[in-house]
C-alpha atoms as a PDB file:
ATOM      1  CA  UNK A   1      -5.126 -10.524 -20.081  1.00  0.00           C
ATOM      2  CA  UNK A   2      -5.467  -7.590 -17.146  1.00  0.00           C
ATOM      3  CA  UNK A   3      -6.543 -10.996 -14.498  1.00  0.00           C
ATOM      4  CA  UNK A   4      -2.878 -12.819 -16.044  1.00  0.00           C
ATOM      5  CA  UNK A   5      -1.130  -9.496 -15.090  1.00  0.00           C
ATOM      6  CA  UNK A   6      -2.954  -9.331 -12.075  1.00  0.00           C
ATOM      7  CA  UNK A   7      -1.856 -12.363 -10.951  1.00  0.00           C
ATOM      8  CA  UNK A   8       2.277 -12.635 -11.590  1.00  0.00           C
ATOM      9  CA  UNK A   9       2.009  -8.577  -9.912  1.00  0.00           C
ATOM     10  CA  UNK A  10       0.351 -10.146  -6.844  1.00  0.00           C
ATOM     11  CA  UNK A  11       3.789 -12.170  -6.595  1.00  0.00           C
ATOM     12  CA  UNK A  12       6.322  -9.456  -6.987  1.00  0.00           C
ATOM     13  CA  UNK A  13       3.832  -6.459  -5.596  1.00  0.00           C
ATOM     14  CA  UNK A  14       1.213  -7.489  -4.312  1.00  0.00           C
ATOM     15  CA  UNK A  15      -1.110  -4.839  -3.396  1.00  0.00           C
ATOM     16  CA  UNK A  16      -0.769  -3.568  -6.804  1.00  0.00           C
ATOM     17  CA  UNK A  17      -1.325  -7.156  -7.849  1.00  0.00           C
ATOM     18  CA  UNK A  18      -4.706  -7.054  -5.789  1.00  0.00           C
ATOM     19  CA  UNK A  19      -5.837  -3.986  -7.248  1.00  0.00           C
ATOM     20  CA  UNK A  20      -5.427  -5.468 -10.884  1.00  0.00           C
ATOM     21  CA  UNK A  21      -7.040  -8.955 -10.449  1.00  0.00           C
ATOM     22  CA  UNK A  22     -10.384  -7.070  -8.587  1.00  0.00           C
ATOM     23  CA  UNK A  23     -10.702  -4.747 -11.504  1.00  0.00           C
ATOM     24  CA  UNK A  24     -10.380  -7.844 -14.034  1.00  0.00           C
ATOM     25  CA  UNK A  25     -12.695  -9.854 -11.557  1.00  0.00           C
ATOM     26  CA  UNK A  26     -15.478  -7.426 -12.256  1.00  0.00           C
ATOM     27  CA  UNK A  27     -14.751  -7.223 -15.699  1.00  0.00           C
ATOM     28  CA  UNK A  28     -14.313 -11.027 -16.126  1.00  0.00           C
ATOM     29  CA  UNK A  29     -18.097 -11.069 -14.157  1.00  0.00           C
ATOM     30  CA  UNK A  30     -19.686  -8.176 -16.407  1.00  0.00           C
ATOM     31  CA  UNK A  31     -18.318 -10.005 -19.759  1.00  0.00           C
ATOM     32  CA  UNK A  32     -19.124 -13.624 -18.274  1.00  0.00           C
ATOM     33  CA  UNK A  33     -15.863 -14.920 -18.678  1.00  0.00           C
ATOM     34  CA  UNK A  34     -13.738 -17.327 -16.415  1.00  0.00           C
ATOM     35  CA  UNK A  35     -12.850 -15.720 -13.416  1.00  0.00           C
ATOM     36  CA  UNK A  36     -10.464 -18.236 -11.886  1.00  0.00           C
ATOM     37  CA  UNK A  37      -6.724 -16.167 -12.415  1.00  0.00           C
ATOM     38  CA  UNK A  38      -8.401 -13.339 -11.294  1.00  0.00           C
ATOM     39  CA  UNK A  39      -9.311 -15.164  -8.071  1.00  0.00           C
ATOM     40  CA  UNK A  40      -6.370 -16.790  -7.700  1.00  0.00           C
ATOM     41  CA  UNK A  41      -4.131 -13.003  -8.138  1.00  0.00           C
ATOM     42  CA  UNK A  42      -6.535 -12.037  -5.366  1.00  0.00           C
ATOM     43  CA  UNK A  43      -6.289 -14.334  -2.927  1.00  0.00           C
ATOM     44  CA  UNK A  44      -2.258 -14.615  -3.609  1.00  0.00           C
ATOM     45  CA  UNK A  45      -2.101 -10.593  -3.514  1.00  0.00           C
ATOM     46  CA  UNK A  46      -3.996 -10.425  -0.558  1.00  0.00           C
ATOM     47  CA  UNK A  47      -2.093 -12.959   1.798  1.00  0.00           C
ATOM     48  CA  UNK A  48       1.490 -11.559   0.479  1.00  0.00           C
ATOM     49  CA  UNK A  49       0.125  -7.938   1.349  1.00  0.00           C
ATOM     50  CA  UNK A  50      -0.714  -9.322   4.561  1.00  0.00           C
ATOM     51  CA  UNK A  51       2.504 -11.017   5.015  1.00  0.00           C
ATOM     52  CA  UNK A  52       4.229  -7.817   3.763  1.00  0.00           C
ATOM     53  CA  UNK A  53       2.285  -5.979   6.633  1.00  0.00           C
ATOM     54  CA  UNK A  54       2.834  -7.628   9.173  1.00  0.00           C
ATOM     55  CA  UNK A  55       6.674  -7.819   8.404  1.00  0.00           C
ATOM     56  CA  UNK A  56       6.752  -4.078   8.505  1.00  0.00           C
ATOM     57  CA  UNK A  57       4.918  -3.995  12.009  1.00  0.00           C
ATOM     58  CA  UNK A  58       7.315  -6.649  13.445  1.00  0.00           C
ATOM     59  CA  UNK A  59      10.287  -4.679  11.425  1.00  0.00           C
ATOM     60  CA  UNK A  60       9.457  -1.250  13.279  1.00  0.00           C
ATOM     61  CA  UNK A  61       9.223  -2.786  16.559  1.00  0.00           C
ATOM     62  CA  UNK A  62      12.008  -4.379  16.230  1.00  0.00           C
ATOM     63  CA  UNK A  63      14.382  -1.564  15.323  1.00  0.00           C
ATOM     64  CA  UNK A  64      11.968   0.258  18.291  1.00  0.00           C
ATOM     65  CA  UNK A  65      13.076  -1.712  21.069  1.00  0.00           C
ATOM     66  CA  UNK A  66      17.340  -1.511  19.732  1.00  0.00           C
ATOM     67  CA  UNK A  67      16.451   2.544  19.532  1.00  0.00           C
ATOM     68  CA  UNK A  68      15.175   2.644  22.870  1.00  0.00           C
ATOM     69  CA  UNK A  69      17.416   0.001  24.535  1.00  0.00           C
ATOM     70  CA  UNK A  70      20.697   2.072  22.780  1.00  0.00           C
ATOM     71  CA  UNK A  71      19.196   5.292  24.265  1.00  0.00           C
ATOM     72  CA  UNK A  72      19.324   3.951  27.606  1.00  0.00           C
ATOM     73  CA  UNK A  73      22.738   2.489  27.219  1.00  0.00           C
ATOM     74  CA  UNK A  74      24.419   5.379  25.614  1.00  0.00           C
ATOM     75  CA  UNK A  75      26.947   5.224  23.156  1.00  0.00           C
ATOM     76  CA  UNK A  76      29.196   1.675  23.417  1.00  0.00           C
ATOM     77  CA  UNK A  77      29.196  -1.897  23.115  1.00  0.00           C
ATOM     78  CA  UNK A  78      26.929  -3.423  25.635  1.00  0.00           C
ATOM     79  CA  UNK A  79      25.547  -7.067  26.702  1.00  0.00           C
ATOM     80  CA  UNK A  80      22.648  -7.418  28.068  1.00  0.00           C
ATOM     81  CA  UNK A  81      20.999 -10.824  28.855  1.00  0.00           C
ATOM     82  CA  UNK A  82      23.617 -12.490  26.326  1.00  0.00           C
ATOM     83  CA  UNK A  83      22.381  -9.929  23.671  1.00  0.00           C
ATOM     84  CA  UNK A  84      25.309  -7.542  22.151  1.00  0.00           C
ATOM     85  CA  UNK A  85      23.996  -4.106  20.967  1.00  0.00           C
ATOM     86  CA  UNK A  86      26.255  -1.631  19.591  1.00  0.00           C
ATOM     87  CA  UNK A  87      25.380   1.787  20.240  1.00  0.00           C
ATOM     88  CA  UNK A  88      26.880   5.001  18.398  1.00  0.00           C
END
């Protein structure tokens, strides 16, 4: 039951999803039960967490670069190299 749960929370959060199918894994090895949804919420919980990290690195260095390009600019509507940024 804990490695089903596991696994549909590794789609819609992963890490928590992660953290689920690992504790059913060990379970699932002490009892010597299948193992396989618990593998499978791990794997899937530990690429989207990936994913989901390196979104929020790109994300922040994104919104970086505007931050520092609008602080040289000063307030306005500039282009620069065919990019628009308003700055306020």
């Amino acid at each position: 039951m804990l490695s089903i749960i596991g696994l549909v929370l590794a789609f819609l959060l992963p890490p928590v999803g992660l953290i689920l199918s690992i504790i059913a894994l060990v379970q699932l090895g002490k009892a010597r039960a299948p193992r396989g949804l618990a593998i499978a919420g791990i794997v899937v919980g530990a690429i989207l967490t990936i994913l989901a990290i390196i979104g929020i690195i790109l994300l922040v260095t994104v919104l970086a670069g505007v931050i520092g390009m609008c602080a040289e600019l000063g307030p306005g509507v500039w282009d620069v190299g065919g990019v628009t940024y308003r700055c306020g």
